[in-house]
Protein backbone atom coordinates (compact mmCIF):
# COMPACT_ATOMS: atom_id res chain seq x y z
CA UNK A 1 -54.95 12.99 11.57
CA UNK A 2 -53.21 13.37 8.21
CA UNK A 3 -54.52 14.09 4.80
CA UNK A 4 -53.37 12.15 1.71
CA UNK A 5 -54.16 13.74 -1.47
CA UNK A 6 -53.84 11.09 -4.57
CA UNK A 7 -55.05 11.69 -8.44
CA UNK A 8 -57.00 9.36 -9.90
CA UNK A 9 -55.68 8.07 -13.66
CA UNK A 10 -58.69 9.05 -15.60
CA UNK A 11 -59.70 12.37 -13.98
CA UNK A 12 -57.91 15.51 -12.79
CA UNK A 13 -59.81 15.58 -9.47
CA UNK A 14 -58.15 15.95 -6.52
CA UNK A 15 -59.32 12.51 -3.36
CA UNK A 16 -58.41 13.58 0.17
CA UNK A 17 -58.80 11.02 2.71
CA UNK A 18 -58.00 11.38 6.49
CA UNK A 19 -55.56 8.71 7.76
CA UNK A 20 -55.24 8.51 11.25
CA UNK A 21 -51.35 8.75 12.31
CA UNK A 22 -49.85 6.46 14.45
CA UNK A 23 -47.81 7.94 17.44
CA UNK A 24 -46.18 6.35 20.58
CA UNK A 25 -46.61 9.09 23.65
CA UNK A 26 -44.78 6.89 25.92
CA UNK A 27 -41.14 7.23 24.46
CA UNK A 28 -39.79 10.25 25.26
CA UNK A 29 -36.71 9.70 22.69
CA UNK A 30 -39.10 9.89 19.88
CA UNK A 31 -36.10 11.48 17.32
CA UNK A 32 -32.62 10.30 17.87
CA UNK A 33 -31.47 6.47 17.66
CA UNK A 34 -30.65 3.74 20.50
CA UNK A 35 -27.93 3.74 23.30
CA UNK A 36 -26.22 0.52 22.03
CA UNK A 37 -26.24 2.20 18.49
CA UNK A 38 -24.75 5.79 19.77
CA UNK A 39 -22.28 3.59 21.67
CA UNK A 40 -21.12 1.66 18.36
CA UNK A 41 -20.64 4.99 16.54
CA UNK A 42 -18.55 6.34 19.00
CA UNK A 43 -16.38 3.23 19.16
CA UNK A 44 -15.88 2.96 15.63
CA UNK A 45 -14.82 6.84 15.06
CA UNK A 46 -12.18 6.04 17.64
CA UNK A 47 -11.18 3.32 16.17
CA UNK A 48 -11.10 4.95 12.74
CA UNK A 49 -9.13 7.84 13.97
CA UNK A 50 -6.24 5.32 15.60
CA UNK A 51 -6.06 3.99 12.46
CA UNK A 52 -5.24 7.06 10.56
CA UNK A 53 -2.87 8.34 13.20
CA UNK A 54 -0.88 4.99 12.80
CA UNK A 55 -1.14 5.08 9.30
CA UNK A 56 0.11 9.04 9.29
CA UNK A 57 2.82 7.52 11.31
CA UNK A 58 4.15 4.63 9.61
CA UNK A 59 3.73 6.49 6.27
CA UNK A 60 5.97 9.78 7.76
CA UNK A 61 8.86 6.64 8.50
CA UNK A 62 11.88 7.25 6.26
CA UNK A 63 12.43 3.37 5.96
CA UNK A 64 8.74 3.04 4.63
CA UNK A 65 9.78 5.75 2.24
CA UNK A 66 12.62 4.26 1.36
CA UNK A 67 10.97 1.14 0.65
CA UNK A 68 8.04 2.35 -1.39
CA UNK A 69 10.95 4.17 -3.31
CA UNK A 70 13.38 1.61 -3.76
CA UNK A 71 9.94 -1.20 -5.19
CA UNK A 72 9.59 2.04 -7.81
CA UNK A 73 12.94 2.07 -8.76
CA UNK A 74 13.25 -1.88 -9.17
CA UNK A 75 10.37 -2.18 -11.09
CA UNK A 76 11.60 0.11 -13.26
CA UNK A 77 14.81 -1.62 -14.03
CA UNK A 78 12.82 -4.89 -14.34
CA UNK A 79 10.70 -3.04 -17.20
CA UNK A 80 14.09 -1.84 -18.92
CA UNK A 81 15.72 -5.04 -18.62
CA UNK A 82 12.24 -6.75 -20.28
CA UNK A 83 12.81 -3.92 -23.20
CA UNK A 84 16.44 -4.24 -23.71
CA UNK A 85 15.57 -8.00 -23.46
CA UNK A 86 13.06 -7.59 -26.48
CA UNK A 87 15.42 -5.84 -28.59
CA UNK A 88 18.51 -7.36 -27.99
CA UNK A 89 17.73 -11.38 -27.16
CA UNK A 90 19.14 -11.09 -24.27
CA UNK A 91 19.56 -9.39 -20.51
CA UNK A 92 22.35 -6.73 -20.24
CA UNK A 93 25.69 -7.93 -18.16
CA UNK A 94 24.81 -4.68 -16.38
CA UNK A 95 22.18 -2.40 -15.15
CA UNK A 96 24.35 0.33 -16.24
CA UNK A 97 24.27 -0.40 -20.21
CA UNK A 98 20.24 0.21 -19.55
CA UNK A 99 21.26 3.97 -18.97
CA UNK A 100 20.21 6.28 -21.92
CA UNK A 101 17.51 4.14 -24.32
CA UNK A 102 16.41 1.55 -21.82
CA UNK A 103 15.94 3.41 -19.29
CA UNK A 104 15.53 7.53 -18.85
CA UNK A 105 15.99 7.86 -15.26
CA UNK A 106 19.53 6.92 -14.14
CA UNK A 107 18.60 7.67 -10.14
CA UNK A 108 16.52 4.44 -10.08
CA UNK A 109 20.15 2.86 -10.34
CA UNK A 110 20.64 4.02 -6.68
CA UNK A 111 18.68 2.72 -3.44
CA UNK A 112 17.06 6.53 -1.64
CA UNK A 113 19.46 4.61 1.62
CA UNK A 114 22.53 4.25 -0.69
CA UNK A 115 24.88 7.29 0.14
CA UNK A 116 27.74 6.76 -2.10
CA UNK A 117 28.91 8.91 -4.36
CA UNK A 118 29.88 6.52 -7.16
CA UNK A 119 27.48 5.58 -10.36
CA UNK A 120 27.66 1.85 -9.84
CA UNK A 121 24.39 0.40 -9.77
CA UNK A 122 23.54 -0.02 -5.18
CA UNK A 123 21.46 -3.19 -6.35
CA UNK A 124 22.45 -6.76 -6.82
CA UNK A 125 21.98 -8.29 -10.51
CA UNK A 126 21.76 -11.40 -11.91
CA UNK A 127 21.55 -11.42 -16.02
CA UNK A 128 20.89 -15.17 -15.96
CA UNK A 129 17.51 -15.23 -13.18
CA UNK A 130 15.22 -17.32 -14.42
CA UNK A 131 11.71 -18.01 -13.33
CA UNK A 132 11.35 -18.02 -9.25
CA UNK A 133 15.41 -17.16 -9.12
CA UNK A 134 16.59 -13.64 -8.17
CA UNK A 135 17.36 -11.13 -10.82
CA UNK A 136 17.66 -7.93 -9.19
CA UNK A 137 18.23 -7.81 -5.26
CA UNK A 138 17.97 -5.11 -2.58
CA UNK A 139 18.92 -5.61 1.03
CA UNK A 140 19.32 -2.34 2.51
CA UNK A 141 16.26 -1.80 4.16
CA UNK A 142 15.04 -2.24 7.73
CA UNK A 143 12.40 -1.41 9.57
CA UNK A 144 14.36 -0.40 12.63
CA UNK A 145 17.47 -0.36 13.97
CA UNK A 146 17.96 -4.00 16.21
CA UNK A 147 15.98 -5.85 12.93
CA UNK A 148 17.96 -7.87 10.47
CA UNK A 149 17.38 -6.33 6.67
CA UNK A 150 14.50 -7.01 4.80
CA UNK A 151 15.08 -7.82 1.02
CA UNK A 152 13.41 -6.60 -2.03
CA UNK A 153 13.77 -8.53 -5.02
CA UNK A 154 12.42 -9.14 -8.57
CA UNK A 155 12.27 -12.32 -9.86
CA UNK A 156 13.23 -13.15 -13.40
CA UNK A 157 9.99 -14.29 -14.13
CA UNK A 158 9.24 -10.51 -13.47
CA UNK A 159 7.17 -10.42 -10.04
CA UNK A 160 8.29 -8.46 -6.74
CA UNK A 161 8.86 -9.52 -3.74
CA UNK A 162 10.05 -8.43 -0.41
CA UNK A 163 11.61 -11.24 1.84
CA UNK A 164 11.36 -10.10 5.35
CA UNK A 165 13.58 -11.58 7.83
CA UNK A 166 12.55 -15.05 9.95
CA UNK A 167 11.43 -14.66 13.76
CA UNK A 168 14.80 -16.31 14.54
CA UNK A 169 16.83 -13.89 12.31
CA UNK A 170 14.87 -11.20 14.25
CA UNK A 171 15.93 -12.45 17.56
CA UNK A 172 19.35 -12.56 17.07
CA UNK A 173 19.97 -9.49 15.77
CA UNK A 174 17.95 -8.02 18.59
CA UNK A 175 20.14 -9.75 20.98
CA UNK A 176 23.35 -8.27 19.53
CA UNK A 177 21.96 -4.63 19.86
CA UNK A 178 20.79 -5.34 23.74
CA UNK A 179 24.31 -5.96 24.55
């Protein structure tokens, strides 16, 4: 038995009343929750925790780096190429005239996988892109070493996107590294 204590709304007293308790003696697992349940749990924290080591993994991958770094660096020169544009009337012949009031960072010039030494600009550009066409191109990057390069580009309608290689692309360039 368990007592209830209430207050009335128009007096301070104090009701008790005894309500009998409901209770199941013949489950033994009275606390706790089901098999099926526990099982679910346990499968989904494994899962969860393959996830993040893949993710550790992939993220840790100096071409995913590289990547992430390079779609920073072209968005940049696609905003400083929209400014110039909106000062000037028109797209600079170069990336390199952005340098200085455009554009405050000259290392987004280079690609992270570009190793030369000289200050030309590592990415491909097109002054004259317009709408779906290519403005600024990057094809250094791949994911490994028997895969074709993937491209990242800017459009001169200003979105970003990264062509990855076709299936047969793939193939072939696998084939030339198994021989």
């Amino acid at each position: 038995m368990s007592t209830l204590r209430a207050l009335t709304p128009h007096s301070k007293s104090i009701i008790l009343c005894a309500v009998p308790m409901a209770t199941n003696n013949n489950n033994q697992n009275v606390i706790g929750c089901s098999a099926p349940l526990k099982g679910c749990l346990i499968v989904s924290a494994i899962v969860m925790a393959l996830f993040l080591v893949a993710l550790i993994h992939f993220s840790r991958m100096p071409s995913v780096h590289a990547i992430g770094t390079c779609k920073y660096n072209l968005q940049e020169l696609a905003a400083a190429v929209s400014r110039y544009e909106d000062v000037t009337g028109s797209r600079p012949e170069k990336l390199k005239d952005l340098a200085g009031q455009y554009l405050s960072d000259k290392s987004v010039l280079k690609c992270p996988l570009d190793k030369t030494s000289d200050k030309t600009s590592s990415y491909t550009y097109n002054p004259k892109a317009k709408g779906g066409q290519v403005m600024i191109e990057c094809d250094r990057h791949r994911l490994k070493k028997d895969m074709p390069n993937s491209r990242l580009r800017v459009l001169g309608d200003g979105k970003f996107e990264i062509k990855n290689p076709g299936f047969r692309e793939t193939v072939k360039e696998a084939e030339k590294h198994s021989r």
